[in-house]
Protein backbone atom coordinates (compact mmCIF):
# COMPACT_ATOMS: atom_id res chain seq x y z
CA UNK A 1 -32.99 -73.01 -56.92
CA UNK A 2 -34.48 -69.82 -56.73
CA UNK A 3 -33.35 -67.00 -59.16
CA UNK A 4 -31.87 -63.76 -57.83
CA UNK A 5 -34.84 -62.40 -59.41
CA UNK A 6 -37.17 -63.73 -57.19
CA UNK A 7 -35.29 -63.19 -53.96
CA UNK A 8 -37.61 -60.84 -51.42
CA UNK A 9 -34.25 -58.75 -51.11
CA UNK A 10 -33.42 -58.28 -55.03
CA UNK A 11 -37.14 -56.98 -55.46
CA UNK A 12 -37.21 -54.70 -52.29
CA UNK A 13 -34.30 -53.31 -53.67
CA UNK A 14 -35.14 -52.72 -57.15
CA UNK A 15 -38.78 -51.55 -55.80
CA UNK A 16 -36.67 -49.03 -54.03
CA UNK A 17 -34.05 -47.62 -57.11
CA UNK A 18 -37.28 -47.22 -59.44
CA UNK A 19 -39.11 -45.33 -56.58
CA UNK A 20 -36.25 -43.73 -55.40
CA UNK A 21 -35.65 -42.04 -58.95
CA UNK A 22 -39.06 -41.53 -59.50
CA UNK A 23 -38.89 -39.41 -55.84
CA UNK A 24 -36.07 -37.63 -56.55
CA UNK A 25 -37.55 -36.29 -59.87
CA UNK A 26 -40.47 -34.95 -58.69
CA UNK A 27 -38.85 -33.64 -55.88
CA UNK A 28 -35.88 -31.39 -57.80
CA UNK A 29 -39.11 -29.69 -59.43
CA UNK A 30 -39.48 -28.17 -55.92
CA UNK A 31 -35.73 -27.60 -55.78
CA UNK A 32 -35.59 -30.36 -52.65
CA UNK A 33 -33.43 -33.01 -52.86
CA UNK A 34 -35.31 -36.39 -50.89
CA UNK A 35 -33.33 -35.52 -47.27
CA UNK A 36 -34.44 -31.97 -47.52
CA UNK A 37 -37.77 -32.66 -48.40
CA UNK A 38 -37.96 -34.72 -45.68
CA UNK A 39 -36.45 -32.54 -43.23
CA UNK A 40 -38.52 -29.93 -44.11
CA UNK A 41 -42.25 -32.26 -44.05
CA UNK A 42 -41.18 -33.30 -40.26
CA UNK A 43 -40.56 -29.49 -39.39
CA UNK A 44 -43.74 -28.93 -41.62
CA UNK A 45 -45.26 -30.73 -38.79
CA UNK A 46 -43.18 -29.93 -35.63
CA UNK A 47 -42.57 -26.65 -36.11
CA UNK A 48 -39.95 -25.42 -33.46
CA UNK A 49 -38.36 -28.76 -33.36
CA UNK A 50 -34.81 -28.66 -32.23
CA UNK A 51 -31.90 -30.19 -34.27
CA UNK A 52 -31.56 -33.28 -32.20
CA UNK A 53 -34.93 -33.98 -32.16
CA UNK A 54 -34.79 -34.30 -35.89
CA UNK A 55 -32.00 -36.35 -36.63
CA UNK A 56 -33.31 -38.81 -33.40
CA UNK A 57 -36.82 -39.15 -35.69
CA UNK A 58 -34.99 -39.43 -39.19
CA UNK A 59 -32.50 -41.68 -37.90
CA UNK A 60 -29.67 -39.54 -39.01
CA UNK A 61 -26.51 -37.87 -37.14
CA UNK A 62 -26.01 -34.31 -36.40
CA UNK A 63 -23.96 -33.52 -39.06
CA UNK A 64 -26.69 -34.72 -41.73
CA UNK A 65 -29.19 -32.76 -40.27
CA UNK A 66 -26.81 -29.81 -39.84
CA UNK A 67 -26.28 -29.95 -43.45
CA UNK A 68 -29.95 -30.53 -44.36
CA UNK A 69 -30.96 -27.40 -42.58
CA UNK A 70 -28.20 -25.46 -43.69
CA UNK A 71 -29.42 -26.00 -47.34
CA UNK A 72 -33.21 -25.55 -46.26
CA UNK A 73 -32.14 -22.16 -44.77
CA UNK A 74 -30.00 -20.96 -47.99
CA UNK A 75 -32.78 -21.61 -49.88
CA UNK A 76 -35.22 -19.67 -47.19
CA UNK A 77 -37.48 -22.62 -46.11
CA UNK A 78 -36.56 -22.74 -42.78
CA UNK A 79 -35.17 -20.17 -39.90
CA UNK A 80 -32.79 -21.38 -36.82
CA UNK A 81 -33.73 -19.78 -33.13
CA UNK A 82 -32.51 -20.58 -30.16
CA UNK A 83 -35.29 -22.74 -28.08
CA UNK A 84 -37.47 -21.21 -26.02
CA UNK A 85 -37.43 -23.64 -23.50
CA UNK A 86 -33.98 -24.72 -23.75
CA UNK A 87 -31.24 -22.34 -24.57
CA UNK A 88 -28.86 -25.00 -25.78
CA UNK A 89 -30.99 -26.60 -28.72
CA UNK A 90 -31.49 -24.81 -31.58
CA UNK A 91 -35.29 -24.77 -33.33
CA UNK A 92 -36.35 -25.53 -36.60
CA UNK A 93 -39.09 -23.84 -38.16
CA UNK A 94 -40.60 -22.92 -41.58
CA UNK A 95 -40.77 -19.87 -43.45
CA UNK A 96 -44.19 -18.87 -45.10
CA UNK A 97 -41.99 -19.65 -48.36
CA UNK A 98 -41.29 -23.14 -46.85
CA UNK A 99 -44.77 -23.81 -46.08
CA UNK A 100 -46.11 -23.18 -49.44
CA UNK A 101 -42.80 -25.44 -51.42
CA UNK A 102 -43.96 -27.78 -48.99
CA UNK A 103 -47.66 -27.55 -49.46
CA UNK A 104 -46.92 -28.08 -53.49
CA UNK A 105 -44.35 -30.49 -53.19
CA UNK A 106 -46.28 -32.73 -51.01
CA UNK A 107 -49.41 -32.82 -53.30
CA UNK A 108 -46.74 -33.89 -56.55
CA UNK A 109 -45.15 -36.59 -53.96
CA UNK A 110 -48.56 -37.59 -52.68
CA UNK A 111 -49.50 -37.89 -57.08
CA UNK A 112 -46.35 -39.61 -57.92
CA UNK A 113 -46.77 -42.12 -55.46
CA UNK A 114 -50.78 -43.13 -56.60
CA UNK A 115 -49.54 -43.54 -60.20
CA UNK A 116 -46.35 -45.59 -58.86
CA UNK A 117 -48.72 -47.62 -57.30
CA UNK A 118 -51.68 -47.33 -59.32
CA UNK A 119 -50.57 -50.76 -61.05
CA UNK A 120 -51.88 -52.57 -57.61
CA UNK A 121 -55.54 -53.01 -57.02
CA UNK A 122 -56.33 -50.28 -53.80
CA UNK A 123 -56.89 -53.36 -51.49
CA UNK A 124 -53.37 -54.55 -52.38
CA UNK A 125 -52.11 -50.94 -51.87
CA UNK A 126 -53.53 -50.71 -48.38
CA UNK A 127 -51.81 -54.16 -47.08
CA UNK A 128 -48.46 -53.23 -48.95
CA UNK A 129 -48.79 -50.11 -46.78
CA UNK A 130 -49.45 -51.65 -43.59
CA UNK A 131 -46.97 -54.81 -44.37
CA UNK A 132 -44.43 -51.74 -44.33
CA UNK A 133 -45.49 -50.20 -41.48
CA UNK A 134 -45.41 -52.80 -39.50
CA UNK A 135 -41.87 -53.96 -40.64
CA UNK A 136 -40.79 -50.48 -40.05
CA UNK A 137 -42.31 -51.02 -35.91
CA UNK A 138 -40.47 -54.28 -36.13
CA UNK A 139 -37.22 -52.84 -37.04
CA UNK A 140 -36.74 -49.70 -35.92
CA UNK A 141 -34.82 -49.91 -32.75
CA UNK A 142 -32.10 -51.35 -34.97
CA UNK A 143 -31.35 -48.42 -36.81
């Protein structure tokens, strides 16, 4: 019999908490919590993105992102407008302040991550990476 320990769900999970907290840490150095961190990285990227668009590519409801941006925009990161091209959404965008909490909080994440990983050879690094990915593709739609 195999022991919980060894079940592929008991070690994605655990995988998870210790990254998770390790995430989270680095993170509340920026003042982000994880959901505002990555709210803020996808409007990093689409700037001008309305609302909908990013709970649709976070996989979260309205009220989540509502929330997320409300605490982005006490905290000056990001402005609200009304869309240019659609009067009914309401666009995301970051402040210069936003850019550069981004810019440093990114680099941290981007550090913490190597050293979490840095106990895997690069080559296994690169196929964990694209095992995820492509279980991510896989699964997606079900979310």
């Amino acid at each position: 019999m195999e022991a919980v320990a060894e079940r592929f769900g008991f070690q994605v999970k655990r995988v998870q908490l210790l990254f998770a907290g390790r995430y989270a840490e680095t993170l509340e150095r920026h003042g982000l919590s994880p959901g505002e961190f990555t709210v803020l990285t996808l409007v990093g990227e689409e700037p001008g993105a309305s609302q909908r668009h990013l709970g649709r590519q976070l996989y979260i409801d309205r009220t989540s992102v509502v929330s997320l941006v409300d605490a982005l925009e006490s905290k000056e990161l990001v402005v609200r407008s009304r869309s240019a091209t659609d009067r009914r959404a309401i666009a995301v965008a970051p402040t210069a302040a936003g850019r550069r909490v981004l810019d440093r909080a990114t680099a941290e994440v981007r550090d913490m991550e190597e050293d979490f990983l840095g106990v895997l050879p690069a080559a296994r690094r690169a196929v964990l990476r694209g095992a995820l990915t492509e279980l991510v593709r896989a699964y997606s739609d079900e979310v």
